[in-house]
Protein backbone atom coordinates (compact mmCIF):
# COMPACT_ATOMS: atom_id res chain seq x y z
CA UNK A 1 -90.56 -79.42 37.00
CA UNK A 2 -89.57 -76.74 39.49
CA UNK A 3 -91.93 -75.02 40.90
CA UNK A 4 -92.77 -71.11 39.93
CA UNK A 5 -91.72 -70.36 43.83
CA UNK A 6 -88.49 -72.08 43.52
CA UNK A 7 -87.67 -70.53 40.39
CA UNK A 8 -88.47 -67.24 41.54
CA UNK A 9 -86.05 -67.81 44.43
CA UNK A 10 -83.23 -69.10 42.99
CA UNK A 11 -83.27 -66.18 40.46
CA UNK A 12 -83.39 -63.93 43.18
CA UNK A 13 -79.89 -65.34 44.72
CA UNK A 14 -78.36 -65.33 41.25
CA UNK A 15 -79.42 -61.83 40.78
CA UNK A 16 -78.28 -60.95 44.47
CA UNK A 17 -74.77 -62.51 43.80
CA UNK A 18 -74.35 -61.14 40.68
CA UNK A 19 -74.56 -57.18 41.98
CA UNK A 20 -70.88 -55.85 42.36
CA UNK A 21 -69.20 -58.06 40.62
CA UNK A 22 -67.56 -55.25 37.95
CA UNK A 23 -66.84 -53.32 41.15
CA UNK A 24 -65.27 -56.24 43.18
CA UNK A 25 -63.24 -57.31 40.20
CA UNK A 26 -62.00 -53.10 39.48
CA UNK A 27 -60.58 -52.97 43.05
CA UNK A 28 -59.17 -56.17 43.23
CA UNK A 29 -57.31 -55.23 39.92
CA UNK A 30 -56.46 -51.28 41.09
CA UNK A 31 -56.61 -52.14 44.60
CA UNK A 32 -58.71 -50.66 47.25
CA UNK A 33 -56.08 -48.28 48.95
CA UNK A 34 -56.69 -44.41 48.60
CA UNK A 35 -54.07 -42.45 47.38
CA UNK A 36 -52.34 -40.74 49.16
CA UNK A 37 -49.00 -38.19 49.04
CA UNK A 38 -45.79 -39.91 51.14
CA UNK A 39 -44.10 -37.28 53.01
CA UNK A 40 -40.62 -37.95 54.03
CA UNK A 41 -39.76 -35.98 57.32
């Protein structure tokens, strides 16, 4: 059996890795680049 300490730190890196995820995946799908106007001189 694991003990409570080992639990508690593994949970803690799950947790940690977790965070960002939605916001990781929405600019890998839209793509991190601001937009911005192309001027043509």
């Amino acid at each position: 059996m694991a003990s409570r300490t080992g639990k508690t730190r593994m949970a803690r890196k799950i947790r940690k890795a977790r965070k960002g995820k939605a916001r990781k995946r929405k600019e890998q799908n839209k793509g991190t680049t601001p937009k911005f106007p192309i001027h043509i001189d």
